[in-house]
Protein backbone atom coordinates (compact mmCIF):
# COMPACT_ATOMS: atom_id res chain seq x y z
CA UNK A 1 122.20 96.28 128.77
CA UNK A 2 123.89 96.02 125.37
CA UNK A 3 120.49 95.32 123.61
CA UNK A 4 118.53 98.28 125.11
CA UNK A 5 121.24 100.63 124.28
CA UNK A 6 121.20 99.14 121.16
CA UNK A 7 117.25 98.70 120.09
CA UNK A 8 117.15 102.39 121.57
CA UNK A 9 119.99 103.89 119.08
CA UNK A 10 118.73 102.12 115.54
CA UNK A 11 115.78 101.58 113.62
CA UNK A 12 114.40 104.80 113.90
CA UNK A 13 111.36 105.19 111.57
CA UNK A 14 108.87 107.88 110.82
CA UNK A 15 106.17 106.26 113.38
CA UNK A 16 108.54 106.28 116.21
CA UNK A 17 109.68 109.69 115.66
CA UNK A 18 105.91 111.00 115.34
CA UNK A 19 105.31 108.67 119.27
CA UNK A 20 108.50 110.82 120.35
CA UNK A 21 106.81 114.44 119.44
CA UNK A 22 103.79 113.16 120.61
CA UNK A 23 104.86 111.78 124.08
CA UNK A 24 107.21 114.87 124.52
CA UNK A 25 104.29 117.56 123.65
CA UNK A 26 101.69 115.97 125.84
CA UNK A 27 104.80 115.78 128.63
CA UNK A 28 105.08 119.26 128.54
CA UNK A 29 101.29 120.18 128.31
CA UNK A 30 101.19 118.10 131.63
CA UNK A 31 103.44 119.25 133.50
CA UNK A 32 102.23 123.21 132.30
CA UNK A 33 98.66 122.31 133.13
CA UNK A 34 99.27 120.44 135.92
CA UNK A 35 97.24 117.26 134.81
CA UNK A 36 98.42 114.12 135.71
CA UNK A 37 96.53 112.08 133.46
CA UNK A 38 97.79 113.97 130.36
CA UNK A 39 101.15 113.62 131.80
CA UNK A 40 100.38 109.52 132.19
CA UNK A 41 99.46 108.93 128.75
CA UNK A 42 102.91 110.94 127.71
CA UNK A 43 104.09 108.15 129.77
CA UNK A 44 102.68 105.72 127.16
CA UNK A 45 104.17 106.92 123.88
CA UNK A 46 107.59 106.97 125.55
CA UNK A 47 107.02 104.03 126.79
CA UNK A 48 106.44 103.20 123.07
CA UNK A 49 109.31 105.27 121.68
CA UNK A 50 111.82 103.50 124.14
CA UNK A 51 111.08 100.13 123.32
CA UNK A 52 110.36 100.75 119.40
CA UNK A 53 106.88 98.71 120.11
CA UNK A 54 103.52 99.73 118.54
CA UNK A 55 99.70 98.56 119.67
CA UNK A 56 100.74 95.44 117.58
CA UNK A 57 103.98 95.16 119.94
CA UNK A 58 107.09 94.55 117.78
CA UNK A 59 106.93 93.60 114.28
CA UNK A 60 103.27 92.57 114.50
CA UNK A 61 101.72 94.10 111.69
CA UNK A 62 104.46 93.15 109.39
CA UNK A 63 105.05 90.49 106.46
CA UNK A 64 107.10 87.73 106.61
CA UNK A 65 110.53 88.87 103.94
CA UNK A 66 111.02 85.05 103.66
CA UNK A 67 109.31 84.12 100.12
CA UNK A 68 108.62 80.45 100.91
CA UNK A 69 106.69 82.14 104.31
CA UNK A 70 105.12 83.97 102.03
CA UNK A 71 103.97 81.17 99.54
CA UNK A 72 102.45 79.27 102.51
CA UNK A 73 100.72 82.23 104.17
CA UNK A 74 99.21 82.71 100.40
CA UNK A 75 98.37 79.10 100.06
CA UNK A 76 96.63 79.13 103.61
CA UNK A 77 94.75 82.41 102.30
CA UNK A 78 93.35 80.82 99.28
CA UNK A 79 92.43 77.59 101.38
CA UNK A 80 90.36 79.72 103.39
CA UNK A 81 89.44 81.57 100.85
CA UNK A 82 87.37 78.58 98.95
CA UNK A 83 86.19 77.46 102.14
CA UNK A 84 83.97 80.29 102.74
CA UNK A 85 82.56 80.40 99.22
């Protein structure tokens, strides 16, 4: 329980605020329209909001802070990189 109350109170970004206005708009539009399908994909950037995931889930489209992750990843790039030439 601590870790929900706690993923749900911090790291609050610019993304997660714009899923919150989002999610809470397209609520309300539901519910004043009476759609339920606009109401369901509310239901999705809340969803998103709650548990500070993206379409990449957590942390997916991020790079590694750790430089010698970083000089690997690199090394594997350039690898690759030769390969295809």
């Amino acid at each position: 329980m601590n870790t929900w109350k706690q993923s749900l109170l911090t790291n609050w970004h610019l993304m997660r605020l714009v899923r919150l206005g989002l999610g809470l708009m397209m609520l309300v539009m539901g519910i004043q329209s009476k759609e339920w399908a606009i109401g369901l994909f509310s239901v999705f950037f809340l969803y998103q909001v709650v548990t500070d995931t993206g379409c990449c889930g957590t942390g997916g489209c991020n790079m590694p802070q750790d430089r010698e992750i970083i000089g690997k990843l690199q090394e594997a790039n350039s690898v690759v990189n030769e390969d295809i030439k």
